[in-house]
PDB file of N, CA and C in Angstrom:
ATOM      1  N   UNK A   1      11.847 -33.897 -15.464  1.00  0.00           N
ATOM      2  CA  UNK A   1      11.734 -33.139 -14.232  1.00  0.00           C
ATOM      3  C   UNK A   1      10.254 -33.096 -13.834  1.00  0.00           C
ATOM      4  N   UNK A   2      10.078 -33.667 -12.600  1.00  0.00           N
ATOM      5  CA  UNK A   2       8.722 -33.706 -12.173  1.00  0.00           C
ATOM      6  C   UNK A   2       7.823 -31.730 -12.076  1.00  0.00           C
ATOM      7  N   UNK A   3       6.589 -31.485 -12.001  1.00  0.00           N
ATOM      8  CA  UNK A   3       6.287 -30.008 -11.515  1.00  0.00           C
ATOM      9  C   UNK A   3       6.619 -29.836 -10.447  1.00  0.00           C
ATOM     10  N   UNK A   4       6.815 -31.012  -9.405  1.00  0.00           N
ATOM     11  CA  UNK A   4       7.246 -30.333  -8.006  1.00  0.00           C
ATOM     12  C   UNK A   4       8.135 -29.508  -8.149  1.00  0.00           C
ATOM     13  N   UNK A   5       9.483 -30.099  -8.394  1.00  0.00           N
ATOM     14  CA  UNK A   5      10.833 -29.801  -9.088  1.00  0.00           C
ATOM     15  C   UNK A   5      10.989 -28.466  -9.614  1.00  0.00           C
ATOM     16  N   UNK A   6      10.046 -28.307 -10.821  1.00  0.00           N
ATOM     17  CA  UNK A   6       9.744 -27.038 -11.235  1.00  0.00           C
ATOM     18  C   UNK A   6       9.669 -26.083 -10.344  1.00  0.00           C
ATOM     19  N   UNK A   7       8.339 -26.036  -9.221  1.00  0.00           N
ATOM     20  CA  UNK A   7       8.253 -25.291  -8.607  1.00  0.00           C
ATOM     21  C   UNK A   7       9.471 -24.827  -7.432  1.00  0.00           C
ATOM     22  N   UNK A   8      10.332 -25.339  -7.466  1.00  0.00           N
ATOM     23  CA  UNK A   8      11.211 -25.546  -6.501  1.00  0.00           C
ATOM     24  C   UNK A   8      12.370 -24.655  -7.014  1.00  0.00           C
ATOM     25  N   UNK A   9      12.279 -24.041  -8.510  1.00  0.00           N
ATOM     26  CA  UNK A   9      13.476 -23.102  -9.153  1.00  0.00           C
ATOM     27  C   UNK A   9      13.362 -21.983  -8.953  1.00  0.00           C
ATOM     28  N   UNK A  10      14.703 -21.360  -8.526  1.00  0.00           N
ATOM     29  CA  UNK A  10      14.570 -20.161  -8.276  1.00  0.00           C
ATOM     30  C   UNK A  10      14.192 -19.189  -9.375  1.00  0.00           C
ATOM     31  N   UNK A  11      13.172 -18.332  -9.052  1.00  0.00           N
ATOM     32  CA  UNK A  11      12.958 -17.107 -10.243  1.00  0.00           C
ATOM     33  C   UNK A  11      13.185 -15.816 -10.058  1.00  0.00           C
ATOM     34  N   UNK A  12      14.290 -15.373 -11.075  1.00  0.00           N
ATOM     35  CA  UNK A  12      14.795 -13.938 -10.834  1.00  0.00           C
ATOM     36  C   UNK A  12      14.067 -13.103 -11.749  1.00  0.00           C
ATOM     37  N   UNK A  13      13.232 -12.088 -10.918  1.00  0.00           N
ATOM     38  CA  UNK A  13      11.886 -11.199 -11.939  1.00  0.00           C
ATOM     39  C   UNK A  13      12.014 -10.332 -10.829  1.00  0.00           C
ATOM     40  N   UNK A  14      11.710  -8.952 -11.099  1.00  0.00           N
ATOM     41  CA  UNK A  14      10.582  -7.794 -10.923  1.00  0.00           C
ATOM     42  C   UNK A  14       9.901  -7.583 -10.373  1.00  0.00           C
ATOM     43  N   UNK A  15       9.273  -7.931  -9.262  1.00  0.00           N
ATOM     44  CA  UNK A  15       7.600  -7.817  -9.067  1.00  0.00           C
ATOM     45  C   UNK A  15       7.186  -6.322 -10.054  1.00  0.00           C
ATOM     46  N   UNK A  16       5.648  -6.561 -10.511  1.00  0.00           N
ATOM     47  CA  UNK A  16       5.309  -5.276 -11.030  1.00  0.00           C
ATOM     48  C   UNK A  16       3.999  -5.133 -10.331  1.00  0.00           C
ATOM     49  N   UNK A  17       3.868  -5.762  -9.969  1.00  0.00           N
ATOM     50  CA  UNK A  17       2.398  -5.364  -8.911  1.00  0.00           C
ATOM     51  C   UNK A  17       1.911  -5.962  -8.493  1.00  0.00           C
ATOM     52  N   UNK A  18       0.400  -5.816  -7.968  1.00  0.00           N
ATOM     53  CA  UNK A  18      -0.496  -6.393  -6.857  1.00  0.00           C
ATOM     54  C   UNK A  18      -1.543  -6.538  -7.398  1.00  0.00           C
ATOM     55  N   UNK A  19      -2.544  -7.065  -7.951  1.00  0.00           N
ATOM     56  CA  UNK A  19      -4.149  -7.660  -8.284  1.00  0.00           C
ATOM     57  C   UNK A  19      -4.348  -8.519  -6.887  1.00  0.00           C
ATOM     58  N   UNK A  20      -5.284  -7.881  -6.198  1.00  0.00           N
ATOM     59  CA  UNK A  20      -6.041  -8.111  -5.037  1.00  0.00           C
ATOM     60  C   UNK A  20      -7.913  -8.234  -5.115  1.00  0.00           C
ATOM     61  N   UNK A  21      -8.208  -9.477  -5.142  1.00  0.00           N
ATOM     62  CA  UNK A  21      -9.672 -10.069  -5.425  1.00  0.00           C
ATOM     63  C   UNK A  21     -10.356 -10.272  -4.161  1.00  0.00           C
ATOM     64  N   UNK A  22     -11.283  -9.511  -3.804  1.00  0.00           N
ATOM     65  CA  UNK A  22     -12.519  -9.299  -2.859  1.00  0.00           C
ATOM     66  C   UNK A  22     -13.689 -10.256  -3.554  1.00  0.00           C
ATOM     67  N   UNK A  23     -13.901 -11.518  -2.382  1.00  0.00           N
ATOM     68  CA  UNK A  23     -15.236 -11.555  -2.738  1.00  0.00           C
ATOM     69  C   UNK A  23     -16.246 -11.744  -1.863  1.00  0.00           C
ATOM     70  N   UNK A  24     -17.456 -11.406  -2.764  1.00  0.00           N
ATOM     71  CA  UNK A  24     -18.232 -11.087  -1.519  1.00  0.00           C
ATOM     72  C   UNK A  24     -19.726 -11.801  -1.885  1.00  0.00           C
ATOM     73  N   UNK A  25     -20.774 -11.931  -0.763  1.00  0.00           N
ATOM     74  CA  UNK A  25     -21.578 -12.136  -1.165  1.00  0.00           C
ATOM     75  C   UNK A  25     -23.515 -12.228  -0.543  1.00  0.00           C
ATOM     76  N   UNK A  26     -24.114 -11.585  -1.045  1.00  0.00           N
ATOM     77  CA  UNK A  26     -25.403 -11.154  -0.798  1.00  0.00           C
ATOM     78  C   UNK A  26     -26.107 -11.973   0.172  1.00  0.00           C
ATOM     79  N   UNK A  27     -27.188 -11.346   0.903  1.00  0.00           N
ATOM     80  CA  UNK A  27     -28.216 -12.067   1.195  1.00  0.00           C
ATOM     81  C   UNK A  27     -28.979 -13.028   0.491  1.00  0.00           C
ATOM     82  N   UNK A  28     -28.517 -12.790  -0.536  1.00  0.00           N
ATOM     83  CA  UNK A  28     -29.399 -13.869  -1.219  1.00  0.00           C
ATOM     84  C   UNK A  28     -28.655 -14.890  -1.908  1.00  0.00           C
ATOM     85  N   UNK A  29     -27.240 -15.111  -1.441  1.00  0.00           N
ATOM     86  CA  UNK A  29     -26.517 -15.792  -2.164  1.00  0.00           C
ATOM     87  C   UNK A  29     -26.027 -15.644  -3.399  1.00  0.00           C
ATOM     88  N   UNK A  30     -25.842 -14.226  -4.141  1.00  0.00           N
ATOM     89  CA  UNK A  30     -25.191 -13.829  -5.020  1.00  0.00           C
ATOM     90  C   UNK A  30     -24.080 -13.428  -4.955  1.00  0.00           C
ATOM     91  N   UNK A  31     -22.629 -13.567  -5.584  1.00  0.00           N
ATOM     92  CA  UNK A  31     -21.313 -13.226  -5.629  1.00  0.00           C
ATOM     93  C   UNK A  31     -21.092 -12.668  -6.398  1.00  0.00           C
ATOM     94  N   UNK A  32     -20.181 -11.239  -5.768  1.00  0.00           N
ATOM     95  CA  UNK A  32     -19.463 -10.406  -6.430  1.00  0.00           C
ATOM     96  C   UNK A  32     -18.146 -10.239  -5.931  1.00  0.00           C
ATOM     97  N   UNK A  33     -17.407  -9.796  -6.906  1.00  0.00           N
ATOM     98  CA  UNK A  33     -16.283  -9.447  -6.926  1.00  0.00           C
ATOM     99  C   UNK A  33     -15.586  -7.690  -6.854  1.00  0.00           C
ATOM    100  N   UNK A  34     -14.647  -7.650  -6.061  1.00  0.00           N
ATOM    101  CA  UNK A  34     -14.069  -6.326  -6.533  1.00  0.00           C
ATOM    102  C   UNK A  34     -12.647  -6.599  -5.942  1.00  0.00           C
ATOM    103  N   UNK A  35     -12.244  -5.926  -7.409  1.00  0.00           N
ATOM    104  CA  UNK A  35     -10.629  -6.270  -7.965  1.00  0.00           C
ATOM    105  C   UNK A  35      -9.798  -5.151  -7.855  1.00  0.00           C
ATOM    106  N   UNK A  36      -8.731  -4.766  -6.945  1.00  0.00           N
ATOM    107  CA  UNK A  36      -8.012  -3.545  -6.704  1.00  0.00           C
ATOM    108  C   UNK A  36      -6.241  -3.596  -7.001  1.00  0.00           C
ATOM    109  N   UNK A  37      -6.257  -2.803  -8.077  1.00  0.00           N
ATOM    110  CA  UNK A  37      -4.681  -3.023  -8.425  1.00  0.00           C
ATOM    111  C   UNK A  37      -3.985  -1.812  -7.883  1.00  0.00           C
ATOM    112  N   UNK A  38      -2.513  -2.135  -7.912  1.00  0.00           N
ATOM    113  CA  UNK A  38      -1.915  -1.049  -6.741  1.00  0.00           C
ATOM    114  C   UNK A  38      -1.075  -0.386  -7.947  1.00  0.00           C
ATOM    115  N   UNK A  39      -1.265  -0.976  -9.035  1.00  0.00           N
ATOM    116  CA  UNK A  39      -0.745   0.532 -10.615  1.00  0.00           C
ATOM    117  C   UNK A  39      -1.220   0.239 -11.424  1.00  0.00           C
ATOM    118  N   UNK A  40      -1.185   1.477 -12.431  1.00  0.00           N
ATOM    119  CA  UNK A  40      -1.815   1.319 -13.750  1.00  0.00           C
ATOM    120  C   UNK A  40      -1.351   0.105 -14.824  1.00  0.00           C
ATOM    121  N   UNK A  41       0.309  -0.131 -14.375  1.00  0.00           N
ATOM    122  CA  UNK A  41       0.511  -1.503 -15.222  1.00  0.00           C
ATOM    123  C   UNK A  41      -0.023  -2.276 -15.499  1.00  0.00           C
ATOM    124  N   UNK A  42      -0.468  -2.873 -14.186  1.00  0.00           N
ATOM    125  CA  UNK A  42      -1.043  -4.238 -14.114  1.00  0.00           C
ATOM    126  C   UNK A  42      -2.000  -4.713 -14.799  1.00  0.00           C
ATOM    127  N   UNK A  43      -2.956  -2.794 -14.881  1.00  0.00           N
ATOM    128  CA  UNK A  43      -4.237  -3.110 -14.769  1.00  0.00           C
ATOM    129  C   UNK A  43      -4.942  -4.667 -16.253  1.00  0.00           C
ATOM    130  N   UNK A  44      -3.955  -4.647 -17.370  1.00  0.00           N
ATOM    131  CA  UNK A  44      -4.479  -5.455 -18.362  1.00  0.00           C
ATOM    132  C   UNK A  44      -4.633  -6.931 -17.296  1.00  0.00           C
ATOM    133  N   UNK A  45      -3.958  -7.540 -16.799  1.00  0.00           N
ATOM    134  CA  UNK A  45      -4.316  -8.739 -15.990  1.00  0.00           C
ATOM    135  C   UNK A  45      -5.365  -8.413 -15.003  1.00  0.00           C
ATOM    136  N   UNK A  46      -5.624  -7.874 -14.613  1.00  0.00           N
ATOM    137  CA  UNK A  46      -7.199  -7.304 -13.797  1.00  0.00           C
ATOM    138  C   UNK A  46      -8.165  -6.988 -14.448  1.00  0.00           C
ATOM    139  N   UNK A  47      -8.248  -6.784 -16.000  1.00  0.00           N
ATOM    140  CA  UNK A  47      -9.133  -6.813 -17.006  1.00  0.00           C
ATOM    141  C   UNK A  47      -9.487  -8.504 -17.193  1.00  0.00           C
ATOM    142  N   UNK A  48      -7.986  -9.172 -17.346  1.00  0.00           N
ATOM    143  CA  UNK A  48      -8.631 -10.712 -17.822  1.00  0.00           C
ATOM    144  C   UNK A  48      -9.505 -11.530 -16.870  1.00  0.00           C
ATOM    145  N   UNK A  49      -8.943 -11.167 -15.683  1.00  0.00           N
ATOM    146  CA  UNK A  49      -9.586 -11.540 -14.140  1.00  0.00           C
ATOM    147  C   UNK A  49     -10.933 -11.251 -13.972  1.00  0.00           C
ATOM    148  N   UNK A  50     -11.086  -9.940 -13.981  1.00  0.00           N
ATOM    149  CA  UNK A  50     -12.700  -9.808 -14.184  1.00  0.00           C
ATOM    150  C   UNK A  50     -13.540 -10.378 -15.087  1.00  0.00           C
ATOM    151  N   UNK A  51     -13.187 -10.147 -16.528  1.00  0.00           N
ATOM    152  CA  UNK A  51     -13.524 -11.025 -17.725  1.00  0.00           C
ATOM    153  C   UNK A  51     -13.970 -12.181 -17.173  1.00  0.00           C
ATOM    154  N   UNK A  52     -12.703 -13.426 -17.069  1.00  0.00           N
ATOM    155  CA  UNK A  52     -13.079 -14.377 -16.031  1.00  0.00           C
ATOM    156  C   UNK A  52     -14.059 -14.541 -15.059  1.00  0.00           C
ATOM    157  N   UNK A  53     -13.832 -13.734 -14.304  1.00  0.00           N
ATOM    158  CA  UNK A  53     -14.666 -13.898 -12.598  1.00  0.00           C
ATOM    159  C   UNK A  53     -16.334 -13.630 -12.983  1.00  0.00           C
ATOM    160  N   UNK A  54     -16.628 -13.078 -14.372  1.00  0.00           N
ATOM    161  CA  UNK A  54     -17.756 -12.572 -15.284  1.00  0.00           C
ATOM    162  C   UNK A  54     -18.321 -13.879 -15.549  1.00  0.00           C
ATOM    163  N   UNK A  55     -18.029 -14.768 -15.851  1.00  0.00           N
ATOM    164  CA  UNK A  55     -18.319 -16.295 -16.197  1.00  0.00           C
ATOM    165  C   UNK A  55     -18.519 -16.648 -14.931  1.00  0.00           C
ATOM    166  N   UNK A  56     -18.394 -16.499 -14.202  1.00  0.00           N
ATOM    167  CA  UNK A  56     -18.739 -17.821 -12.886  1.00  0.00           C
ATOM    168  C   UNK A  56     -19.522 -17.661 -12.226  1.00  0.00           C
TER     169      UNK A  56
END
């Protein structure tokens, strides 16, 4: 099965939330980020995200 294919299956889930990534960036060409989750669930994947977005 090709990934197109893949992507093409239906998935029956939950939504559990929203991680929403702002970015932004300075006069001087510096980037930042700010990361807004819409519950406390989520928040561990908005930890890895930042983590991440910390490297770049």
């Amino acid at each position: 099965m090709s990934n197109k294919q893949k992507d093409l299956l239906p998935i029956e889930a939950k939504k559990c939330g929203t991680v929403t990534v702002s970015v932004y960036k300075d006069d001087a060409s510096h980037s930042f980020f700010y990361i807004e989750t819409d519950n406390e669930d989520i928040l561990p994947v908005s930890y890895v995200i930042e983590d991440t977005l910390s490297l770049y």
